[in-house]
PDB file of N, CA and C in Angstrom:
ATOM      1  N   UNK A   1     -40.901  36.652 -12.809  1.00  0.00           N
ATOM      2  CA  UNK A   1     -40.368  35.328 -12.580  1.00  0.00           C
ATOM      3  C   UNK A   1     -41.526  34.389 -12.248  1.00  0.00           C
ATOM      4  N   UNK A   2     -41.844  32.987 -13.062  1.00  0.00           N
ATOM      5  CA  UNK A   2     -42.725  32.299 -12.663  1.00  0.00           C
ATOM      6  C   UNK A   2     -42.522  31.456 -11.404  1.00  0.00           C
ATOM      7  N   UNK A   3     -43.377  31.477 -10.119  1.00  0.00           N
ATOM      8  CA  UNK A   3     -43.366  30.996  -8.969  1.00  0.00           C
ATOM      9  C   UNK A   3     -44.256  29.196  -8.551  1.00  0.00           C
ATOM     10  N   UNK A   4     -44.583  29.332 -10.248  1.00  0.00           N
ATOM     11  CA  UNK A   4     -45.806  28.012 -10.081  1.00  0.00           C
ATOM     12  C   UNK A   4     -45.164  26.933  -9.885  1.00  0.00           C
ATOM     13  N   UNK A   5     -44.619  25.875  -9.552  1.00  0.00           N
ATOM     14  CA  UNK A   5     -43.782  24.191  -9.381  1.00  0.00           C
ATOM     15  C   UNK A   5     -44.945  23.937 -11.346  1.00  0.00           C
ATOM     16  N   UNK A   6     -43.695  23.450 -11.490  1.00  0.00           N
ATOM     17  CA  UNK A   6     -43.948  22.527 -12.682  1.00  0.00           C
ATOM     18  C   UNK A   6     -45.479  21.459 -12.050  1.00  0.00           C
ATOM     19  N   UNK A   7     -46.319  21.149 -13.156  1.00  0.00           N
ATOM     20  CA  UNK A   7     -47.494  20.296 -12.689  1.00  0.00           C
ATOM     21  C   UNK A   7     -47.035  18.766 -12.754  1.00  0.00           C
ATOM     22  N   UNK A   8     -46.089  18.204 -13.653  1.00  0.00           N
ATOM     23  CA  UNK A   8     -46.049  17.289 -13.954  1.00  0.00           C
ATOM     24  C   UNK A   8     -44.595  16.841 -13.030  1.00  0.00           C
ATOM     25  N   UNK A   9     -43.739  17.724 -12.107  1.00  0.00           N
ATOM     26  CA  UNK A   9     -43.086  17.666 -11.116  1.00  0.00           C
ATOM     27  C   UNK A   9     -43.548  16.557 -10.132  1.00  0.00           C
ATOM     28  N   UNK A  10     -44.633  16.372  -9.298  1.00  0.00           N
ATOM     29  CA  UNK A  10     -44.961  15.260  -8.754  1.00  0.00           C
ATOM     30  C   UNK A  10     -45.061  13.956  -9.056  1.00  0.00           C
ATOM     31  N   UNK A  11     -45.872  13.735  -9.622  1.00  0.00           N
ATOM     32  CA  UNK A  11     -46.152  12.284 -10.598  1.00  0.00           C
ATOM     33  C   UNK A  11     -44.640  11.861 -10.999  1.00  0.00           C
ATOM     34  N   UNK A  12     -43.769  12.526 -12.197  1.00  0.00           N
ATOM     35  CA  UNK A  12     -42.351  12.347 -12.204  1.00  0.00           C
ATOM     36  C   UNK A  12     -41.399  11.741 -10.898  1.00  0.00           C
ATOM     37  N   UNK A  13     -41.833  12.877  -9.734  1.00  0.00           N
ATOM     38  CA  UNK A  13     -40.855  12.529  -8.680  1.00  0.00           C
ATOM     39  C   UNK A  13     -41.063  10.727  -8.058  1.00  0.00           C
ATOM     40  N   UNK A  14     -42.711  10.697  -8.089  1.00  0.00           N
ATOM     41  CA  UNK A  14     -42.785   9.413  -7.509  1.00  0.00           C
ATOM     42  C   UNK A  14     -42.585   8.087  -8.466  1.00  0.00           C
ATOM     43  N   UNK A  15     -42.563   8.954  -9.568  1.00  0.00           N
ATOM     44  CA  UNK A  15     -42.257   7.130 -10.641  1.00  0.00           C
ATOM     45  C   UNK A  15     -40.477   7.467 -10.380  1.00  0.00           C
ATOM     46  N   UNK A  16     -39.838   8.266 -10.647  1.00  0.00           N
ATOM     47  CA  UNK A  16     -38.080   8.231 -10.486  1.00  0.00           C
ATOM     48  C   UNK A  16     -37.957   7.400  -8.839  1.00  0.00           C
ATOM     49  N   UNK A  17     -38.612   7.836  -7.502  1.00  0.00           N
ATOM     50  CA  UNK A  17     -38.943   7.023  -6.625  1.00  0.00           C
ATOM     51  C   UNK A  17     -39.303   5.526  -6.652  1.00  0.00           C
ATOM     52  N   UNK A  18     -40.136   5.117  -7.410  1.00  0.00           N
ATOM     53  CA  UNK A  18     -40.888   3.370  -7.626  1.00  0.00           C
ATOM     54  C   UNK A  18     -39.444   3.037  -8.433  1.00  0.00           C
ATOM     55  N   UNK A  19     -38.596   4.036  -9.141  1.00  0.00           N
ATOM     56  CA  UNK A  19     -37.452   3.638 -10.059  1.00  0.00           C
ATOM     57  C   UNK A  19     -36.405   2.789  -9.194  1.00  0.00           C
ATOM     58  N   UNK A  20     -36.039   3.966  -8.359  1.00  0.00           N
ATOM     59  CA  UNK A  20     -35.199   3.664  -7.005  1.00  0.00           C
ATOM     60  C   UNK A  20     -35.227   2.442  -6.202  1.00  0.00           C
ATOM     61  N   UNK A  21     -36.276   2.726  -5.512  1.00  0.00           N
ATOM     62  CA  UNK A  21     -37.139   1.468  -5.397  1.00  0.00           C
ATOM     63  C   UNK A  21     -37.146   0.030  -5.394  1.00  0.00           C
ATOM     64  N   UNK A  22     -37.413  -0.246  -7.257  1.00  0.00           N
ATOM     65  CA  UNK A  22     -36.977  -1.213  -7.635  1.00  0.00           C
ATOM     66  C   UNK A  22     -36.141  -1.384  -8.638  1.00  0.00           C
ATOM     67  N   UNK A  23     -34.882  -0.667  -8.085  1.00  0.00           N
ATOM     68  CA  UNK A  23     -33.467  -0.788  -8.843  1.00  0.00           C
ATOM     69  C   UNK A  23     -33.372  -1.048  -9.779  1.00  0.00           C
ATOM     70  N   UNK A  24     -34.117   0.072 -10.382  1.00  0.00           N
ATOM     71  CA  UNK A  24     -34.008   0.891 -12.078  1.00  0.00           C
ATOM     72  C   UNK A  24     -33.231   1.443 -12.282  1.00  0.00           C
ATOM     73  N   UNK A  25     -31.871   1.585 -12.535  1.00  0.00           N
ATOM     74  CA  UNK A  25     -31.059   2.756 -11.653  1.00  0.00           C
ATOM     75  C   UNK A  25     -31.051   3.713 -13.218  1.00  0.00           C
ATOM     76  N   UNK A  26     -30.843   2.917 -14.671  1.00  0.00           N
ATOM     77  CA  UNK A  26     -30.669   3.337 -15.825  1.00  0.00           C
ATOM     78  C   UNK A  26     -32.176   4.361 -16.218  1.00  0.00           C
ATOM     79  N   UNK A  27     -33.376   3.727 -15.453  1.00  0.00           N
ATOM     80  CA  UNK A  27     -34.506   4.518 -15.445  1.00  0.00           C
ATOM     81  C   UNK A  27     -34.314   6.140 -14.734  1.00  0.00           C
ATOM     82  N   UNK A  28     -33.514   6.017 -14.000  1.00  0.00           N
ATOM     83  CA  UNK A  28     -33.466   7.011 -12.653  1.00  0.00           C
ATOM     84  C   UNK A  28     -32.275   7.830 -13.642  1.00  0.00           C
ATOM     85  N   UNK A  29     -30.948   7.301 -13.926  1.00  0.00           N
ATOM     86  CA  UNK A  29     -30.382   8.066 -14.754  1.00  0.00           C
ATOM     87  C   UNK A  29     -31.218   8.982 -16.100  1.00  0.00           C
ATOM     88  N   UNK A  30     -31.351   7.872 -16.947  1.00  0.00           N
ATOM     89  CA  UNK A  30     -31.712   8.763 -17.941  1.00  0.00           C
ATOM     90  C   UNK A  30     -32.330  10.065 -17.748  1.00  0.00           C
ATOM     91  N   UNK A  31     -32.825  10.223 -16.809  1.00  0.00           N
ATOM     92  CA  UNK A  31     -33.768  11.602 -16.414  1.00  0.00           C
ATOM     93  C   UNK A  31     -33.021  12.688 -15.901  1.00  0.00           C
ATOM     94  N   UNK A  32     -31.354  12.319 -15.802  1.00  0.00           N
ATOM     95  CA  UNK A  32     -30.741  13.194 -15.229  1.00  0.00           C
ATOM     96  C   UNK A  32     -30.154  14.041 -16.697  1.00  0.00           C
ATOM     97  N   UNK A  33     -30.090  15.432 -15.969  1.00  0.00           N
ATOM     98  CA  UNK A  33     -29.396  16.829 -16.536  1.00  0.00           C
ATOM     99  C   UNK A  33     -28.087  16.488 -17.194  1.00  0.00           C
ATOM    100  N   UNK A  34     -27.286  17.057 -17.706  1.00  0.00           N
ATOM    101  CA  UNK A  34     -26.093  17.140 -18.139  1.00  0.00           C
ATOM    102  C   UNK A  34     -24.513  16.875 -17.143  1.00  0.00           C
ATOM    103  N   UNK A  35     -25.253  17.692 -16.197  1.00  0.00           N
ATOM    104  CA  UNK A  35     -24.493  17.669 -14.651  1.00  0.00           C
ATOM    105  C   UNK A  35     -24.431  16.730 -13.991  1.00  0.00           C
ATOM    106  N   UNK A  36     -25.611  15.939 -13.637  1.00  0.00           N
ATOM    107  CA  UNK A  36     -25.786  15.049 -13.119  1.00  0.00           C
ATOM    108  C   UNK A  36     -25.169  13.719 -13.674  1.00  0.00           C
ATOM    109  N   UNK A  37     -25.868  13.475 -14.632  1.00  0.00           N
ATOM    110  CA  UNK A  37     -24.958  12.630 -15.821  1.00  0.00           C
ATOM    111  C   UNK A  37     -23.762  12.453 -15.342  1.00  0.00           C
ATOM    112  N   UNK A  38     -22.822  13.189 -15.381  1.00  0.00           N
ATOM    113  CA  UNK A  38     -21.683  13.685 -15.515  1.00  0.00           C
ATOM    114  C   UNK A  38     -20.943  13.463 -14.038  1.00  0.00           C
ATOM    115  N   UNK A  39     -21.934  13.307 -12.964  1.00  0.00           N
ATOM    116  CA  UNK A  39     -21.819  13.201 -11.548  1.00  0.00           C
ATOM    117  C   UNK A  39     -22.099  12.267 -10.710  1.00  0.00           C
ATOM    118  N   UNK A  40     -23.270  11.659 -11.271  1.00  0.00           N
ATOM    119  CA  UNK A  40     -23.692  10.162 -10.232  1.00  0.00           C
ATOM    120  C   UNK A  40     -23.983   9.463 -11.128  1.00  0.00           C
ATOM    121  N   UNK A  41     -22.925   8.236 -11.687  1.00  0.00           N
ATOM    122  CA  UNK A  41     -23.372   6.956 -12.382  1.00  0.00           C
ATOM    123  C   UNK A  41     -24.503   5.855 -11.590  1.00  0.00           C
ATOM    124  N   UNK A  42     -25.271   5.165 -12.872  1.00  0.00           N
ATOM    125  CA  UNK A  42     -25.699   4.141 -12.322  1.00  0.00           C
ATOM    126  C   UNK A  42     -24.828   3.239 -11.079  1.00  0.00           C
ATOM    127  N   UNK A  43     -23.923   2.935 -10.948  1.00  0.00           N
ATOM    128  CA  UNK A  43     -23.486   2.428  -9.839  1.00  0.00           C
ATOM    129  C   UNK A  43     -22.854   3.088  -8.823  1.00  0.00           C
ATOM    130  N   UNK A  44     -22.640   4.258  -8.867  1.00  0.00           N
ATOM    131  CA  UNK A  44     -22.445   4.986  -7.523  1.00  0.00           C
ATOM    132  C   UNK A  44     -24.060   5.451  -7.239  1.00  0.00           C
ATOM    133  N   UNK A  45     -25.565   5.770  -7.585  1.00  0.00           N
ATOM    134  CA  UNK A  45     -26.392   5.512  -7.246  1.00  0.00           C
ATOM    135  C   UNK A  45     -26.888   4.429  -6.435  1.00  0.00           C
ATOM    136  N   UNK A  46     -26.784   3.024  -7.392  1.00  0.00           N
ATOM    137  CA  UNK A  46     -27.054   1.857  -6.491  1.00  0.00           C
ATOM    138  C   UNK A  46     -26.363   1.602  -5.392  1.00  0.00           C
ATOM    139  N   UNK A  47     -25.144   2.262  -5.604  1.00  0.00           N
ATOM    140  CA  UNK A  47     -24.411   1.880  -4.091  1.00  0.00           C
ATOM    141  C   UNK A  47     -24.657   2.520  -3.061  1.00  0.00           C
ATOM    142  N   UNK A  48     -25.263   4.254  -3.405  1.00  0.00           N
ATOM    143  CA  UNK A  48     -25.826   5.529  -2.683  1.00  0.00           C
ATOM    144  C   UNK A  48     -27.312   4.811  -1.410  1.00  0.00           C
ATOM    145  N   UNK A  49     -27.857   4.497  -2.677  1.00  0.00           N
ATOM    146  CA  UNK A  49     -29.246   3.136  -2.061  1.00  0.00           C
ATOM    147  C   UNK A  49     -29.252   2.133  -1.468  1.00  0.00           C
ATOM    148  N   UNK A  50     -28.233   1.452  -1.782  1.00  0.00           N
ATOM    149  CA  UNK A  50     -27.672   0.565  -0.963  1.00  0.00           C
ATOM    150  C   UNK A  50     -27.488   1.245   0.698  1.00  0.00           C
ATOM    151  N   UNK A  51     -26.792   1.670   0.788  1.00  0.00           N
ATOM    152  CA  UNK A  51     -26.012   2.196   1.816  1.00  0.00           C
ATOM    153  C   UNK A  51     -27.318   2.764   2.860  1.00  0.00           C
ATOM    154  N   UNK A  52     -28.440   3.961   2.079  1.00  0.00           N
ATOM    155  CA  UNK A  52     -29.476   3.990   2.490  1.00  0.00           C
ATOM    156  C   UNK A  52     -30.361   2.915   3.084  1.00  0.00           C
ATOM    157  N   UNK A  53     -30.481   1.925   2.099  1.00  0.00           N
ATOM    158  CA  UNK A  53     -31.016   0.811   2.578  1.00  0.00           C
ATOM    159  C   UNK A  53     -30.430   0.278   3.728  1.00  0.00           C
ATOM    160  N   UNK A  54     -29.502   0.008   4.007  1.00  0.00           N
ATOM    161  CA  UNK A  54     -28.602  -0.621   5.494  1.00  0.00           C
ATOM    162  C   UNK A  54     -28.638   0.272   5.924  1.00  0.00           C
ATOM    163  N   UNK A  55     -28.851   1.257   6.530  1.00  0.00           N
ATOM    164  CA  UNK A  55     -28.813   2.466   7.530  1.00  0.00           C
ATOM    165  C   UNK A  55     -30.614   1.714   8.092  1.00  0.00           C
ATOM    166  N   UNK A  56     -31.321   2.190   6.845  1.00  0.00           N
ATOM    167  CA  UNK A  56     -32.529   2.238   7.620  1.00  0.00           C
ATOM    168  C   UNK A  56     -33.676   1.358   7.579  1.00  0.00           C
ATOM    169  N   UNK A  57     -32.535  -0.053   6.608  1.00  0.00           N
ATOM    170  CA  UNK A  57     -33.754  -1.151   6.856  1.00  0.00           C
ATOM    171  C   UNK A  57     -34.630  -1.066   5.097  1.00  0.00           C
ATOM    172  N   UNK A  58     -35.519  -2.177   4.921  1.00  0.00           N
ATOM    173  CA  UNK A  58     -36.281  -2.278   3.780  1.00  0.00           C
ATOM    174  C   UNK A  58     -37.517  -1.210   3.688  1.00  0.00           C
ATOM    175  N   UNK A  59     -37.234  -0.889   2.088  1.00  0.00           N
ATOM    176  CA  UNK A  59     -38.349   0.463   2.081  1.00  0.00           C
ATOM    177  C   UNK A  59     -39.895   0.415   1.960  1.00  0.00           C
ATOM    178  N   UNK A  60     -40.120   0.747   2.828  1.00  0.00           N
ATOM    179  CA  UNK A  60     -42.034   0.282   2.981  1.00  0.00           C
ATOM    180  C   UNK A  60     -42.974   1.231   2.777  1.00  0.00           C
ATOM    181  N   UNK A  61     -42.392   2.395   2.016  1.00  0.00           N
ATOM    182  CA  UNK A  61     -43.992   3.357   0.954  1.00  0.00           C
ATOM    183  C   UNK A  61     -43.069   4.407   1.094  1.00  0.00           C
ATOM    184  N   UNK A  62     -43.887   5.327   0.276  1.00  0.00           N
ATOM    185  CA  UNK A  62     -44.332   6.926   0.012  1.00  0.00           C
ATOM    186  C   UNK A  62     -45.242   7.514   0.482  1.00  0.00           C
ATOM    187  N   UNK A  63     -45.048   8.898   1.015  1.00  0.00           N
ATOM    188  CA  UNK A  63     -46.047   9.944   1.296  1.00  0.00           C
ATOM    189  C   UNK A  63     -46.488  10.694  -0.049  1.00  0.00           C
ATOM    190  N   UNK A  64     -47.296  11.804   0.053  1.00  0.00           N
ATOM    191  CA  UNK A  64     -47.860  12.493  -0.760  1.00  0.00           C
ATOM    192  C   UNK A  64     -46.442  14.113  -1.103  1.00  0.00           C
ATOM    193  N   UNK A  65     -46.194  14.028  -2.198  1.00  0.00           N
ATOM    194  CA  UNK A  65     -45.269  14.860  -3.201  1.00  0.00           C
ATOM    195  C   UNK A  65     -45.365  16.299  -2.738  1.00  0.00           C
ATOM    196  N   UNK A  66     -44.465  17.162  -2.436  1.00  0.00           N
ATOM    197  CA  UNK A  66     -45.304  18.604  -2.104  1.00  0.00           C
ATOM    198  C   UNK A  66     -44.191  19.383  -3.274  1.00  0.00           C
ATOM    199  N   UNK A  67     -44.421  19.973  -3.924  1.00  0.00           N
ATOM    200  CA  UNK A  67     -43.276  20.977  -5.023  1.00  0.00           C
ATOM    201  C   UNK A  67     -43.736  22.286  -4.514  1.00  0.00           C
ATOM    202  N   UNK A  68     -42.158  22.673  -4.525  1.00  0.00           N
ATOM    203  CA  UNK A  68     -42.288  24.467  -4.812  1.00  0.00           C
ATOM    204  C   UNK A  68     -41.170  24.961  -5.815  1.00  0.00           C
ATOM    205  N   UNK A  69     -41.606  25.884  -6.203  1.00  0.00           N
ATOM    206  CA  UNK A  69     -40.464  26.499  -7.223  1.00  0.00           C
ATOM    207  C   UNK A  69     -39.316  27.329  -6.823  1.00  0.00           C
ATOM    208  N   UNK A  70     -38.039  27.638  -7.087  1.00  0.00           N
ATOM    209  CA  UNK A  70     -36.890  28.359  -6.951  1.00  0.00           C
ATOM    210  C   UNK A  70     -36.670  28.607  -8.026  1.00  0.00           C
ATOM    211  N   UNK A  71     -36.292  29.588  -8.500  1.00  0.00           N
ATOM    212  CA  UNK A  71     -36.286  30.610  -9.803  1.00  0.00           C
ATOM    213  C   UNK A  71     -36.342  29.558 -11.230  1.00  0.00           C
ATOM    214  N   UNK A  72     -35.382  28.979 -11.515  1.00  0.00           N
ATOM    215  CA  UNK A  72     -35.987  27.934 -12.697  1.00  0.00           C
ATOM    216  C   UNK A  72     -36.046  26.814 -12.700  1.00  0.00           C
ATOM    217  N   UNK A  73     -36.110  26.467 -10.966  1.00  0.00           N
ATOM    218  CA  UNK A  73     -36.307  24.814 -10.426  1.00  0.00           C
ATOM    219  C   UNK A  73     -37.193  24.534 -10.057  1.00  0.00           C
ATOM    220  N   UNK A  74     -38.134  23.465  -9.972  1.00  0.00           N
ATOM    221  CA  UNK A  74     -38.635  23.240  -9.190  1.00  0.00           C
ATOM    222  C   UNK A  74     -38.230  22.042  -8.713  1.00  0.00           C
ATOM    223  N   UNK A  75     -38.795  21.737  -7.051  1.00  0.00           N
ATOM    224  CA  UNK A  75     -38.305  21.306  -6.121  1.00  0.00           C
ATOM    225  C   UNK A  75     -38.984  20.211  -5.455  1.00  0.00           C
ATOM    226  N   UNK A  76     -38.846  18.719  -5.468  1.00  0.00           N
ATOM    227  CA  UNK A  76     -39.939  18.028  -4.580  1.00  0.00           C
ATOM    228  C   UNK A  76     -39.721  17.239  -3.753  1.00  0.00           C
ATOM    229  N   UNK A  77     -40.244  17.439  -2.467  1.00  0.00           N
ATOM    230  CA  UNK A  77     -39.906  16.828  -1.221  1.00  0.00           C
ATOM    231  C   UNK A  77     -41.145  15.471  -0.824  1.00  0.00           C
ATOM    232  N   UNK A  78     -40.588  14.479  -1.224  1.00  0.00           N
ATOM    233  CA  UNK A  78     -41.341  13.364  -1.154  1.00  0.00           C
ATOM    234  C   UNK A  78     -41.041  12.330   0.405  1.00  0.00           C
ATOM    235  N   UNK A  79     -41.940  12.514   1.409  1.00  0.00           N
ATOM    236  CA  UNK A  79     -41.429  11.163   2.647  1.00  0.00           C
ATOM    237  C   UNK A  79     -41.240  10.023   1.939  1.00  0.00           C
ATOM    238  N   UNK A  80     -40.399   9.333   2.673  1.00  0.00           N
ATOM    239  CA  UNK A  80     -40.426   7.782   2.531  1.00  0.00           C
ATOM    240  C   UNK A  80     -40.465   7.116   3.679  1.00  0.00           C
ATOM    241  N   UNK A  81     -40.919   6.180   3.565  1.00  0.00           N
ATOM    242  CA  UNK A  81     -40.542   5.044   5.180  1.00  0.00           C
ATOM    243  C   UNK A  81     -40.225   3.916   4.643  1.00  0.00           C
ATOM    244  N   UNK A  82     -38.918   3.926   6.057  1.00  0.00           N
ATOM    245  CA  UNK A  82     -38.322   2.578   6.138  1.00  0.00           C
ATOM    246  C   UNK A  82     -38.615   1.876   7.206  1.00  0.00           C
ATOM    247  N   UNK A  83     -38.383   0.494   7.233  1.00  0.00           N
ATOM    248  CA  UNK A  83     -38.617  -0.078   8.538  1.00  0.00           C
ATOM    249  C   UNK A  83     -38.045   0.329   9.717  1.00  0.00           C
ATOM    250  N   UNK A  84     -36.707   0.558   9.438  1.00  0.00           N
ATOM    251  CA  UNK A  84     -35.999   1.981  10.868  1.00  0.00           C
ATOM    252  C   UNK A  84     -35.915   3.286  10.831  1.00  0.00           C
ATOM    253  N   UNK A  85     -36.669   3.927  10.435  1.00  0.00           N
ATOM    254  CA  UNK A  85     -37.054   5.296   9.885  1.00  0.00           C
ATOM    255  C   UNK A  85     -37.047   5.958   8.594  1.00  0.00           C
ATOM    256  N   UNK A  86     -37.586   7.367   9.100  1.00  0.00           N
ATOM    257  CA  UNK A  86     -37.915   7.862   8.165  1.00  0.00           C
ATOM    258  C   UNK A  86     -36.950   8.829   7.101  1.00  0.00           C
ATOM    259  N   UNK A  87     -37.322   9.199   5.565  1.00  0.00           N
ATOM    260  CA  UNK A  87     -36.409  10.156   4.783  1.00  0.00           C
ATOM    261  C   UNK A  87     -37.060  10.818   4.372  1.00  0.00           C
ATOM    262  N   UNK A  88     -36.470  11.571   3.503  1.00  0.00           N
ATOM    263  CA  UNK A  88     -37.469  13.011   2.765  1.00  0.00           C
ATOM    264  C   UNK A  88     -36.264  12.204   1.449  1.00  0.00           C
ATOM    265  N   UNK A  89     -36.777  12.045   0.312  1.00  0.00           N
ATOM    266  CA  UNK A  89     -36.564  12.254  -1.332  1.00  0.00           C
ATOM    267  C   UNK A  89     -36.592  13.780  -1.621  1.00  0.00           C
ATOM    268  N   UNK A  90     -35.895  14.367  -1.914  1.00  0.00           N
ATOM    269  CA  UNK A  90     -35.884  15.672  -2.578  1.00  0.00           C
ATOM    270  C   UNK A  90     -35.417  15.560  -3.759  1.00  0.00           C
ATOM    271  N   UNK A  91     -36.141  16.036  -4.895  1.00  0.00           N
ATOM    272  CA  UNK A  91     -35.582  15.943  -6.546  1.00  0.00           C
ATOM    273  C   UNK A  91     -36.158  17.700  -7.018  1.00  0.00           C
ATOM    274  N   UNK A  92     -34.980  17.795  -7.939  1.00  0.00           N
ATOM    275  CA  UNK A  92     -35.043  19.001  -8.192  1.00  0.00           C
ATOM    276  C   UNK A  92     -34.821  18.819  -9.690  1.00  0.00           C
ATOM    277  N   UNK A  93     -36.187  19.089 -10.157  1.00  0.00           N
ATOM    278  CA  UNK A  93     -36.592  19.456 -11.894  1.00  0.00           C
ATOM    279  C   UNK A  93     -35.962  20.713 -12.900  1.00  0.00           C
ATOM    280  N   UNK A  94     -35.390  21.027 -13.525  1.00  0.00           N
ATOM    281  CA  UNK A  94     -35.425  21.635 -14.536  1.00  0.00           C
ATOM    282  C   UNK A  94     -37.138  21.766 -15.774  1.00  0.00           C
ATOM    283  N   UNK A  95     -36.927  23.071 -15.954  1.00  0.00           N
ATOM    284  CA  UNK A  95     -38.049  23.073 -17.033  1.00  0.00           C
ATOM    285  C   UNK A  95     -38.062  22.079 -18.215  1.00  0.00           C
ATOM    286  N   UNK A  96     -37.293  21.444 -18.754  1.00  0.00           N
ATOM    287  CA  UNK A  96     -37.356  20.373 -18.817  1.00  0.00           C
ATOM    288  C   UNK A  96     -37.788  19.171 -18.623  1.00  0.00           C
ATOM    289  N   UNK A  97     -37.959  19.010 -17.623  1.00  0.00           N
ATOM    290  CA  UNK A  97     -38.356  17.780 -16.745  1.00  0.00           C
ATOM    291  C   UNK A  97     -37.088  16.615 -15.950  1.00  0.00           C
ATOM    292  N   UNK A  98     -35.773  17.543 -16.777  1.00  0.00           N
ATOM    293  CA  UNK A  98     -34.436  16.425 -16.300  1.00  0.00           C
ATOM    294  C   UNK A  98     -34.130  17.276 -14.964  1.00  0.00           C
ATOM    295  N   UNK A  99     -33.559  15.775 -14.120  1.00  0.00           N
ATOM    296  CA  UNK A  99     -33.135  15.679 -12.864  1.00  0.00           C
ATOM    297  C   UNK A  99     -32.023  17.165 -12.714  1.00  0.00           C
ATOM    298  N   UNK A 100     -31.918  17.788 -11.740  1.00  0.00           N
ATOM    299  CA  UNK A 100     -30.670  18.578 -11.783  1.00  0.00           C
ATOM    300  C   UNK A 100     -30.303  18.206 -10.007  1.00  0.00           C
ATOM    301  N   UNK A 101     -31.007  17.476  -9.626  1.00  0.00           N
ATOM    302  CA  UNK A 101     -30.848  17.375  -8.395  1.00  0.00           C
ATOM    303  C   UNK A 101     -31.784  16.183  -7.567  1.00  0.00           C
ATOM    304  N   UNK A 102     -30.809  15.487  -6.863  1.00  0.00           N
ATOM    305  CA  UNK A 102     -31.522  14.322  -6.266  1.00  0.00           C
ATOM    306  C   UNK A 102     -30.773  13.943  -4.990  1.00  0.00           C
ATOM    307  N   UNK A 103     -31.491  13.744  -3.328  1.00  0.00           N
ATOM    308  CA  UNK A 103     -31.289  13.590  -2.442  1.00  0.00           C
ATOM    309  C   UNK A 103     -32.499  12.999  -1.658  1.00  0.00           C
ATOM    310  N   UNK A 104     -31.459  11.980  -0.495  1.00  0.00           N
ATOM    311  CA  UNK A 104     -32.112  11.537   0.648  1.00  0.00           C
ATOM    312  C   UNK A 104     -32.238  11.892   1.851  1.00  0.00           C
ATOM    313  N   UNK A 105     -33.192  12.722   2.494  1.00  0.00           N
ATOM    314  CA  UNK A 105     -32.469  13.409   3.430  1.00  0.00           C
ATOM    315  C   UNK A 105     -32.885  13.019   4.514  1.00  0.00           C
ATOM    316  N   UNK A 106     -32.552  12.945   5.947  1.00  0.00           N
ATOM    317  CA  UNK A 106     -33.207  13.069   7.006  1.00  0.00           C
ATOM    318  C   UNK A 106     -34.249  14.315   6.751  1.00  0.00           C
ATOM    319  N   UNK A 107     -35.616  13.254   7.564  1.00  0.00           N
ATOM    320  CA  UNK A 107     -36.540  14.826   7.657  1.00  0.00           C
ATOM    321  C   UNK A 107     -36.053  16.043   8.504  1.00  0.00           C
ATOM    322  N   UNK A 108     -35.271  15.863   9.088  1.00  0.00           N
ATOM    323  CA  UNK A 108     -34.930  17.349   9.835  1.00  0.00           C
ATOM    324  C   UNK A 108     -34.441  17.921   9.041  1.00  0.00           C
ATOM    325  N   UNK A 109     -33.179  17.745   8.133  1.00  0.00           N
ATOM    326  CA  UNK A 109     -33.134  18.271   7.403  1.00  0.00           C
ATOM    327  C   UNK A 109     -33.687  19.062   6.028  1.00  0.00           C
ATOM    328  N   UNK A 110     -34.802  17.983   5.704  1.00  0.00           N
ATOM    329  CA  UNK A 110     -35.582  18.834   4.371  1.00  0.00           C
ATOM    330  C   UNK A 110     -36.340  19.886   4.741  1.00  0.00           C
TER     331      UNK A 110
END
């Protein structure tokens, strides 16, 4: 079983991030899986962000990308800061490169 994170996993995670961001939402879709597709429209996203956004205030950067792999995922846990705290971005790649998974999490949780 290969254990390596996809290379091109990072870079990806933080442009789907700058997507978010600046409410690309059709940018942020297209990259999604079959499932996903199928699960979070462009506007239940923007509204997902939204909602994020009023919890914790306007978004003021990115940290540095860390990936690890799970059997044919890989996995990337990106900080963010807001003006009232902080999140973890977690996106989860397919070999592919499409989304199969995307979350905001409290850092305690990631």
């Amino acid at each position: 079983m290969n254990t390596t994170p996809l290379a091109e996993a990072a870079p990806i995670a933080a442009s789907v991030i700058d997507d978010l961001t600046g409410g690309r939402w059709d940018a942020v879709t297209s990259r999604f899986d079959t499932a996903m597709q199928t699960g979070l429209s462009e506007d239940a996203l923007a509204a997902a962000w939204g909602r994020i956004v009023g919890l914790a205030g306007n978004y003021e950067g990115r940290g540095d990308t860390e990936a690890t792999r799970t059997a044919d995922i890989t996995v990337t846990n990106t900080p963010l800061r807001f003006e009232a705290g902080d999140y973890v971005a977690r996106i989860a790649f397919r070999d592919d490169l499409t989304i199969a998974g995307l979350h905001i999490l409290n850092p305690e949780l990631a």
